[in-house]
PDB file of N, CA and C in Angstrom:
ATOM      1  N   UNK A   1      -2.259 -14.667   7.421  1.00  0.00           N
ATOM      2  CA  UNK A   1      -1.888 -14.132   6.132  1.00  0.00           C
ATOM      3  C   UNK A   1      -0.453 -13.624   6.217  1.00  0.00           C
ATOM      4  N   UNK A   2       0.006 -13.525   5.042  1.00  0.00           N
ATOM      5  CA  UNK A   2       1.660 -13.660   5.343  1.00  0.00           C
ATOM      6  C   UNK A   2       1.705 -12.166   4.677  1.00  0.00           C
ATOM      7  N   UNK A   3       2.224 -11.150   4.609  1.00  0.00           N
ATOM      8  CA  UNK A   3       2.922  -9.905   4.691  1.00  0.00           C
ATOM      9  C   UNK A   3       3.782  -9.749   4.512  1.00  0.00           C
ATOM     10  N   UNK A   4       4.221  -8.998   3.009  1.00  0.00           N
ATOM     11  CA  UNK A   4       5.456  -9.040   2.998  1.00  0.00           C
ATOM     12  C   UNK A   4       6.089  -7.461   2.566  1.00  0.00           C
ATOM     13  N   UNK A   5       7.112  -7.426   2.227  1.00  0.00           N
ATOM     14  CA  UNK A   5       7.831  -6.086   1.339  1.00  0.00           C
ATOM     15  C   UNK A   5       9.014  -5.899   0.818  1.00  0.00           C
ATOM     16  N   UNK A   6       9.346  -5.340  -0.379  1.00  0.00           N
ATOM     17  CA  UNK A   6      10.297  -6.006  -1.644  1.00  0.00           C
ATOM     18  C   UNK A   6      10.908  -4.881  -0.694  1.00  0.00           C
ATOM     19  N   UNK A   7      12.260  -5.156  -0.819  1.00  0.00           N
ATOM     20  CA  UNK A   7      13.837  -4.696  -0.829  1.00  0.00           C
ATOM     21  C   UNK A   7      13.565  -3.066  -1.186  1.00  0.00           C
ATOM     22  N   UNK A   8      13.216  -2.953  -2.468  1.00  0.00           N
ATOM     23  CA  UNK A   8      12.999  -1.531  -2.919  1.00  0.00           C
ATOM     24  C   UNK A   8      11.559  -0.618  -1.876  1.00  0.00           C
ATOM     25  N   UNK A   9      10.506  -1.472  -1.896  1.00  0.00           N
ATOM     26  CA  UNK A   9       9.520  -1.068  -1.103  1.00  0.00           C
ATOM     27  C   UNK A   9      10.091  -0.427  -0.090  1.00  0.00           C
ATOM     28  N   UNK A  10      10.691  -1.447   1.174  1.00  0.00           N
ATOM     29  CA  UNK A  10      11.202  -1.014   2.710  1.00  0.00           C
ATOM     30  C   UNK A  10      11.669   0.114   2.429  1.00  0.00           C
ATOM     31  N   UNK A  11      13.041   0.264   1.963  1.00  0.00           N
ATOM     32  CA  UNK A  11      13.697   1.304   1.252  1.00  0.00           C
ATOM     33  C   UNK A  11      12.808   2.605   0.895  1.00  0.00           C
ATOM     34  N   UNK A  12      11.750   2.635   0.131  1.00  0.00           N
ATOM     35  CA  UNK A  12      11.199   3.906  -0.477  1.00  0.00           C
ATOM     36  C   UNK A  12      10.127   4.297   0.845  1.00  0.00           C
ATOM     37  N   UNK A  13       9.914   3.439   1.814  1.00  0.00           N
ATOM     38  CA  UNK A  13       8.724   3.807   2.693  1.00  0.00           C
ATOM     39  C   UNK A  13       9.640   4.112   4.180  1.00  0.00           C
ATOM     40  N   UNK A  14      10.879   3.928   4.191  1.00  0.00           N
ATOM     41  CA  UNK A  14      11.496   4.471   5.338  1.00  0.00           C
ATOM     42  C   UNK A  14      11.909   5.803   5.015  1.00  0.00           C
ATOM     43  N   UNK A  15      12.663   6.306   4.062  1.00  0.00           N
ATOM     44  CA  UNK A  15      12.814   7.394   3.261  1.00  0.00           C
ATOM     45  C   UNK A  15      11.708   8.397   3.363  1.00  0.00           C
ATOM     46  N   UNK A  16      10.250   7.885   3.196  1.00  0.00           N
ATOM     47  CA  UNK A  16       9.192   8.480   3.314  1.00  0.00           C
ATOM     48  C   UNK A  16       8.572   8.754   4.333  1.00  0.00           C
ATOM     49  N   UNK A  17       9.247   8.203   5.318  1.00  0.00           N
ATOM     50  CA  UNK A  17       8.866   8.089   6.699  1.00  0.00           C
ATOM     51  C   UNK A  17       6.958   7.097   6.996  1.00  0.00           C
ATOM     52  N   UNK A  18       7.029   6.720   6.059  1.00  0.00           N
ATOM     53  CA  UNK A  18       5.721   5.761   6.402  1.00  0.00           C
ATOM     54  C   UNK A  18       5.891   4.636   7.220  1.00  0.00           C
ATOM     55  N   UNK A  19       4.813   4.833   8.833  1.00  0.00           N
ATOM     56  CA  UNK A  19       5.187   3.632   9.117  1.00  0.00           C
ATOM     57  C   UNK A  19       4.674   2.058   8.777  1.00  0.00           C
ATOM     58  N   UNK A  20       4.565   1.057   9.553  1.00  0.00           N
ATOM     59  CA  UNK A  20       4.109  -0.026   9.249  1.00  0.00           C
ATOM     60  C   UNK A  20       2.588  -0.097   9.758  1.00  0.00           C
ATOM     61  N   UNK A  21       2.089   0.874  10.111  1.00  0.00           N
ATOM     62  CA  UNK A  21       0.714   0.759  11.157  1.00  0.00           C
ATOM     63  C   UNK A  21       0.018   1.714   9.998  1.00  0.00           C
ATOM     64  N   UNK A  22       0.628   2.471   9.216  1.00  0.00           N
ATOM     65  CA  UNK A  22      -0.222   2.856   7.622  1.00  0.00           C
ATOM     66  C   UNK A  22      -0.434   2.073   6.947  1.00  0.00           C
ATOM     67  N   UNK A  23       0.708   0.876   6.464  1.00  0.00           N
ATOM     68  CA  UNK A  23       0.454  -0.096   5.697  1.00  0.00           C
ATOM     69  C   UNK A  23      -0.633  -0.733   6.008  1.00  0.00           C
ATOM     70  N   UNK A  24      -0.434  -1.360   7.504  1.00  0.00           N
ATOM     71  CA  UNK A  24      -1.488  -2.505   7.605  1.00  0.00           C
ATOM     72  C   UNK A  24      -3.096  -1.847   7.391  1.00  0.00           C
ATOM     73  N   UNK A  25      -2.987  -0.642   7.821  1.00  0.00           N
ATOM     74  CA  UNK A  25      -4.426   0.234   7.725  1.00  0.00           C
ATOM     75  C   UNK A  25      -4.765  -0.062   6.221  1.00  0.00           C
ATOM     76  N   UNK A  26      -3.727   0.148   5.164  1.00  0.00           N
ATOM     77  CA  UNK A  26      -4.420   0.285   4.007  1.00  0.00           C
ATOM     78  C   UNK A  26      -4.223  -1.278   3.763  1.00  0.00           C
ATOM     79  N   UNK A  27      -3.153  -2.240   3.722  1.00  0.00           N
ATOM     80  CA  UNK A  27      -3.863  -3.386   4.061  1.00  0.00           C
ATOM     81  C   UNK A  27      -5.297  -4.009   4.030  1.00  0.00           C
ATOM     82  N   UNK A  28      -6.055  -3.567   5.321  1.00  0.00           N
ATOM     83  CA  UNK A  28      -6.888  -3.295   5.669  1.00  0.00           C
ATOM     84  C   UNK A  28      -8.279  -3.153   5.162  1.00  0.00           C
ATOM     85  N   UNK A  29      -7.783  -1.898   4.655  1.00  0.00           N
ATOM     86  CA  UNK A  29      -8.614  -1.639   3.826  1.00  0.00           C
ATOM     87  C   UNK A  29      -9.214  -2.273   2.612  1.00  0.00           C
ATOM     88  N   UNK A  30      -8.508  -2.463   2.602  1.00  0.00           N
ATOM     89  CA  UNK A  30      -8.019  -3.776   0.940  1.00  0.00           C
ATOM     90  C   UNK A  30      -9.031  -4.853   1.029  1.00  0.00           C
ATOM     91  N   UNK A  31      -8.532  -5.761   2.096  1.00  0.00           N
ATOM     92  CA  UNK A  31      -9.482  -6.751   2.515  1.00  0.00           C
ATOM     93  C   UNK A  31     -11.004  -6.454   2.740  1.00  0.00           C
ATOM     94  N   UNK A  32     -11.010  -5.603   3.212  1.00  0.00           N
ATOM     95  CA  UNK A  32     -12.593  -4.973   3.593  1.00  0.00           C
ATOM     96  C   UNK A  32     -13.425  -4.419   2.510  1.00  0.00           C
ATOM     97  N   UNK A  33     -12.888  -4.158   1.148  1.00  0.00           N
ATOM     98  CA  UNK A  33     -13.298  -3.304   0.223  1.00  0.00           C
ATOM     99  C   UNK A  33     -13.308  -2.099   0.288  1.00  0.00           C
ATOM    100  N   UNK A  34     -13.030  -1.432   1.543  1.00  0.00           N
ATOM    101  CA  UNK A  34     -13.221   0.067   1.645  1.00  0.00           C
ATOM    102  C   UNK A  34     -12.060   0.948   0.807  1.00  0.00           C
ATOM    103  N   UNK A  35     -11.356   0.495   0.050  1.00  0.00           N
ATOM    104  CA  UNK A  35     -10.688   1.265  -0.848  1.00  0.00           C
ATOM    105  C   UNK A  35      -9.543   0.353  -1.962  1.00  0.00           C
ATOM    106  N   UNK A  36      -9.063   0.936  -2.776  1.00  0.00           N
ATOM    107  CA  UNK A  36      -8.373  -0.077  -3.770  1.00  0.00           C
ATOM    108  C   UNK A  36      -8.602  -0.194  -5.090  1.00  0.00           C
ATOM    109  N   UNK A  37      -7.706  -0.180  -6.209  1.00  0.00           N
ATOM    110  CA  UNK A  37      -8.306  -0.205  -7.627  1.00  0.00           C
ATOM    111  C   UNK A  37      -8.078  -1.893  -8.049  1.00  0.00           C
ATOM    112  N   UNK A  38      -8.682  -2.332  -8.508  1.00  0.00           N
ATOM    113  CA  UNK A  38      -8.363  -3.581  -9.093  1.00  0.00           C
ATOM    114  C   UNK A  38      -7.627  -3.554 -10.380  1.00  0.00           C
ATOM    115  N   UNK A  39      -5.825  -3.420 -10.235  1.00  0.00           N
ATOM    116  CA  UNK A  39      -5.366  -3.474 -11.515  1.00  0.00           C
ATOM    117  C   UNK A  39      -5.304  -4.536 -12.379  1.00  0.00           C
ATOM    118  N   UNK A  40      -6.007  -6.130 -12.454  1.00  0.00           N
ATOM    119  CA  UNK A  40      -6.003  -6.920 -12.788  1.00  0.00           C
ATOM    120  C   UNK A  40      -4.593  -8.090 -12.392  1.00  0.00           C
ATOM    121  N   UNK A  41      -4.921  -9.161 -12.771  1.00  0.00           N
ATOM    122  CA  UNK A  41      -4.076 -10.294 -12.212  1.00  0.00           C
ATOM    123  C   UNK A  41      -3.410 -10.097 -10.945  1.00  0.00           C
ATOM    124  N   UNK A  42      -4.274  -9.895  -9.589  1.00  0.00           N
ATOM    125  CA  UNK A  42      -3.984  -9.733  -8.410  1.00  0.00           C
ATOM    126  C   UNK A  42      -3.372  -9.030  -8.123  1.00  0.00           C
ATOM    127  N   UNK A  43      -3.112  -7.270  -8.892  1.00  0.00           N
ATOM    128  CA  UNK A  43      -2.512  -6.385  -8.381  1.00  0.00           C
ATOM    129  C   UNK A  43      -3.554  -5.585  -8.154  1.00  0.00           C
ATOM    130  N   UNK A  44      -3.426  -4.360  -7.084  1.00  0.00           N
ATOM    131  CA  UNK A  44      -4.217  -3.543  -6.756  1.00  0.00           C
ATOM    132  C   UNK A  44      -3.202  -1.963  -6.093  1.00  0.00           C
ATOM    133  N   UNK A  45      -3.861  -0.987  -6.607  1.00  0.00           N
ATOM    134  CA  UNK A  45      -3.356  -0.008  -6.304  1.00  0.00           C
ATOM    135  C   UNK A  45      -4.138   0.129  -4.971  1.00  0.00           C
ATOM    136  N   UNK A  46      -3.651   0.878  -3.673  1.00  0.00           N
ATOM    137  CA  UNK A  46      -4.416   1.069  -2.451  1.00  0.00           C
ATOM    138  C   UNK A  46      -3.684   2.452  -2.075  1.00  0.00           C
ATOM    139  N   UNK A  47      -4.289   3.276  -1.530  1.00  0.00           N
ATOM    140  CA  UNK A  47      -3.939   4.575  -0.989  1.00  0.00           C
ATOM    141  C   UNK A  47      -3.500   4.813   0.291  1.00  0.00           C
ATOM    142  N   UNK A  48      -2.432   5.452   0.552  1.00  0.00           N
ATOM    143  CA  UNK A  48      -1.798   5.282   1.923  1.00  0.00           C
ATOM    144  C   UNK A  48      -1.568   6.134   2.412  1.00  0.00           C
ATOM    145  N   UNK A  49      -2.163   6.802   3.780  1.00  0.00           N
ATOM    146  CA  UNK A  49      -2.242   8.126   4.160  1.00  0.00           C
ATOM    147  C   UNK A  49      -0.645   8.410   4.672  1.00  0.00           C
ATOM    148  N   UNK A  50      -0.558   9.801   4.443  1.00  0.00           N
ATOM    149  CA  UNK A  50       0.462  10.477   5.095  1.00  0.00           C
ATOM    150  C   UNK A  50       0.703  10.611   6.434  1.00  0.00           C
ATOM    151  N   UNK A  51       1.372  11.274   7.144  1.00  0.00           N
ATOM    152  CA  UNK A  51       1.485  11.428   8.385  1.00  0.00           C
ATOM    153  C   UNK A  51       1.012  12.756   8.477  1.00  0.00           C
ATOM    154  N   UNK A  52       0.135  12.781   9.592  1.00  0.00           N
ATOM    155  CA  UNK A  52      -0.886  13.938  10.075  1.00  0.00           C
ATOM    156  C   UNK A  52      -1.691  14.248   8.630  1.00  0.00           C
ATOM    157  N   UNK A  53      -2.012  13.584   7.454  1.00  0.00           N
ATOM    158  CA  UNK A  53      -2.679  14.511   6.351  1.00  0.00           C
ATOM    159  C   UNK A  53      -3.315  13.022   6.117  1.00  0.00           C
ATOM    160  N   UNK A  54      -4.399  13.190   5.230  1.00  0.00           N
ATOM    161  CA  UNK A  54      -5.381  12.206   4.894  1.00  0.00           C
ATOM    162  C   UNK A  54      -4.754  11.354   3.445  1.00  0.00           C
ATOM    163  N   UNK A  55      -5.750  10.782   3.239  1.00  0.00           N
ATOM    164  CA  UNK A  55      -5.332   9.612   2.266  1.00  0.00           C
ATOM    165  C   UNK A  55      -5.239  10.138   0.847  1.00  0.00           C
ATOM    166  N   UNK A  56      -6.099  11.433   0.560  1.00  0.00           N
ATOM    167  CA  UNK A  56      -5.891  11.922  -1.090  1.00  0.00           C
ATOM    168  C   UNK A  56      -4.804  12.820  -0.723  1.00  0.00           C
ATOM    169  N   UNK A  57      -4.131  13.559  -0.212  1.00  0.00           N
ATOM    170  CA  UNK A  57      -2.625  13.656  -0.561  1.00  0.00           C
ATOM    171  C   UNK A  57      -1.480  12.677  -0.068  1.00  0.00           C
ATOM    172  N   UNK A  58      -2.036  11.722   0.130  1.00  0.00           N
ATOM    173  CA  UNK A  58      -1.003  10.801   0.567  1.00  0.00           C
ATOM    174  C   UNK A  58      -0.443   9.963  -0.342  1.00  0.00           C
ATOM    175  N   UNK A  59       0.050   8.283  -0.212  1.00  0.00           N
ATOM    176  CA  UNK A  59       0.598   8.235  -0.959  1.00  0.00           C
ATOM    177  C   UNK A  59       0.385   7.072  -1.945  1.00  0.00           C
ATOM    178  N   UNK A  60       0.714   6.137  -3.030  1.00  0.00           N
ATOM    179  CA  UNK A  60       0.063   5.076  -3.915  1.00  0.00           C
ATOM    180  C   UNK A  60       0.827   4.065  -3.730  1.00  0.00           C
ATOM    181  N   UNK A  61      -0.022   2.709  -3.645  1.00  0.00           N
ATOM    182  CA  UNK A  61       0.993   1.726  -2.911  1.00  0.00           C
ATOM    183  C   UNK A  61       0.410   0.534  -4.158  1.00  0.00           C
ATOM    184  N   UNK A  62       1.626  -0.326  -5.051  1.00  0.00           N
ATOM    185  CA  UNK A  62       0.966  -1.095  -5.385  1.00  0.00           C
ATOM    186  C   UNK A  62       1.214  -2.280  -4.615  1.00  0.00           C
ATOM    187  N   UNK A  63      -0.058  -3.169  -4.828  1.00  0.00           N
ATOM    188  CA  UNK A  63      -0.124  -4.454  -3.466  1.00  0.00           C
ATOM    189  C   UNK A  63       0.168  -5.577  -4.614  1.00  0.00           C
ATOM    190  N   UNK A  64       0.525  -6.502  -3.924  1.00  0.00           N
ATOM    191  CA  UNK A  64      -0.004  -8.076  -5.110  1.00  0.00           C
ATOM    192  C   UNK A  64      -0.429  -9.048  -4.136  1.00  0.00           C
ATOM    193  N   UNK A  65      -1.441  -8.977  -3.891  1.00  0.00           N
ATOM    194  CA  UNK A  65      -2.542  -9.415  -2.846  1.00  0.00           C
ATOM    195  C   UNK A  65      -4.020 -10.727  -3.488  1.00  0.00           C
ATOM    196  N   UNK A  66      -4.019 -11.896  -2.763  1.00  0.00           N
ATOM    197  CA  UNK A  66      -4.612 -13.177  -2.988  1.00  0.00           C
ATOM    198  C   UNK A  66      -5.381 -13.275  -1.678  1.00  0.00           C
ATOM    199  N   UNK A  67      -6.469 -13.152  -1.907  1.00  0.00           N
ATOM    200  CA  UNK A  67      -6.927 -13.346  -0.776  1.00  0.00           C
ATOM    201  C   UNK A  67      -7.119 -14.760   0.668  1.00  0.00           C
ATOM    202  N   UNK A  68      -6.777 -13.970   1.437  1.00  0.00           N
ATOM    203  CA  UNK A  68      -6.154 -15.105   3.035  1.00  0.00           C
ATOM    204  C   UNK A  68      -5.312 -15.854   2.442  1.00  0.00           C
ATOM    205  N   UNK A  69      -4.229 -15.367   2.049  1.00  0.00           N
ATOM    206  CA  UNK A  69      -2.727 -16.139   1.294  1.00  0.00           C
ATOM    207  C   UNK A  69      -1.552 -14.984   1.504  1.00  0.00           C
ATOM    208  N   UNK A  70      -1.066 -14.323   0.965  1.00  0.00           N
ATOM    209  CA  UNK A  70      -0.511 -13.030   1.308  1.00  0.00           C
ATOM    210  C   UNK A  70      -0.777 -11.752   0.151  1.00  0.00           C
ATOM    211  N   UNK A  71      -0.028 -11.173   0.929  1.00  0.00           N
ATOM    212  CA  UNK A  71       0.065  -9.909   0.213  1.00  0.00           C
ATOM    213  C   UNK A  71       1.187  -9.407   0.546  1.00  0.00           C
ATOM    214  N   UNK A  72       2.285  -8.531  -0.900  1.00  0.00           N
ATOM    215  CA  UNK A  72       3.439  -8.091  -0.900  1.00  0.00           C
ATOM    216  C   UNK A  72       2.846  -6.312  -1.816  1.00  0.00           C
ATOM    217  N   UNK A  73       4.031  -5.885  -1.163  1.00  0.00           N
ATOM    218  CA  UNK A  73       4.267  -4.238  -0.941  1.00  0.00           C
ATOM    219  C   UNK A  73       5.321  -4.349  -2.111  1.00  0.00           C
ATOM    220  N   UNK A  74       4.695  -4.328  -3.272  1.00  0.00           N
ATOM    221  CA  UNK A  74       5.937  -3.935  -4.414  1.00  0.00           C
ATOM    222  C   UNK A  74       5.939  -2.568  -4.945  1.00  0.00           C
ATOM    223  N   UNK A  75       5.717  -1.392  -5.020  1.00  0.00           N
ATOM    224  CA  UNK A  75       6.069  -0.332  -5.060  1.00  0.00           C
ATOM    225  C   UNK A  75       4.771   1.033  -4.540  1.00  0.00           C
ATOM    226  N   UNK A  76       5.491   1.738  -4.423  1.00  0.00           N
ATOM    227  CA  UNK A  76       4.781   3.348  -3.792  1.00  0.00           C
ATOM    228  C   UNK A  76       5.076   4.357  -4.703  1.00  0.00           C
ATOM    229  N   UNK A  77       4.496   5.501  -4.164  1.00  0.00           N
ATOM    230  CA  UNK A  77       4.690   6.898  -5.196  1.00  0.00           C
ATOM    231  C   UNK A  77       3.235   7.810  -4.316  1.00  0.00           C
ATOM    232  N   UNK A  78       3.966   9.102  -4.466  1.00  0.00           N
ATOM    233  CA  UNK A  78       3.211  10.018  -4.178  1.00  0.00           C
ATOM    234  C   UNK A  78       2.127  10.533  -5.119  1.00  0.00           C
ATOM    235  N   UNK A  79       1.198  10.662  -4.491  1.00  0.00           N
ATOM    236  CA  UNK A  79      -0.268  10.853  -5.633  1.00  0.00           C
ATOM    237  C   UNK A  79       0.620  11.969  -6.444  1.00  0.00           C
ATOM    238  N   UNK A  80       1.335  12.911  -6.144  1.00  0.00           N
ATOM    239  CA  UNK A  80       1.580  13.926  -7.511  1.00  0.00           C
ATOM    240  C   UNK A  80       2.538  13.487  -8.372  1.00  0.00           C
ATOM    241  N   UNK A  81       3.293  12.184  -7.990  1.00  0.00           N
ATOM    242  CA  UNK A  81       4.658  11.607  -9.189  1.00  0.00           C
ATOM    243  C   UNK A  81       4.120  11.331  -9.652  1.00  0.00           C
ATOM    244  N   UNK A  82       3.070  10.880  -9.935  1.00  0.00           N
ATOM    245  CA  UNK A  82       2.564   9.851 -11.452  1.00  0.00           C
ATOM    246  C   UNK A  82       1.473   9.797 -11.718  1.00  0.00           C
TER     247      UNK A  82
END
């Protein structure tokens, strides 16, 4: 599966200090069903834990994810921005 992340993404998740071993977790997750909103036409919101703190104050990642095809990291936000 191919993995990807927009220009702006990299950018807002280095800033945030998130690493790449959160992503793939919520990734992860994604695939497995264990978490994820289905925003329709292959977007999905997925939750992405913080560093040292759990996944409900952490942070909102939207995916655009096809399953065993890829999935791209087009934007984030902290559960309290929005």
């Amino acid at each position: 599966m191919l993995k990807l992340k927009t220009k702006w993404f990299n950018k807002w998740a280095r800033k945030n200090s998130i690493p790449d071993s959160s992503l793939l977790e919520a990734l992860e997750n994604l695939t497995e069903n264990l978490s994820g909103s289905n925003l329709g036409g292959g977007l999905y919101k997925v939750r992405t834990r913080r560093r040292r703190q759990g996944k409900s104050v952490g942070y909102r990642t939207i995916i655009a994810y096809k399953e065993m095809d890829k999935a791209i990291f087009l934007y984030g936000f902290s559960k309290g921005a929005r």
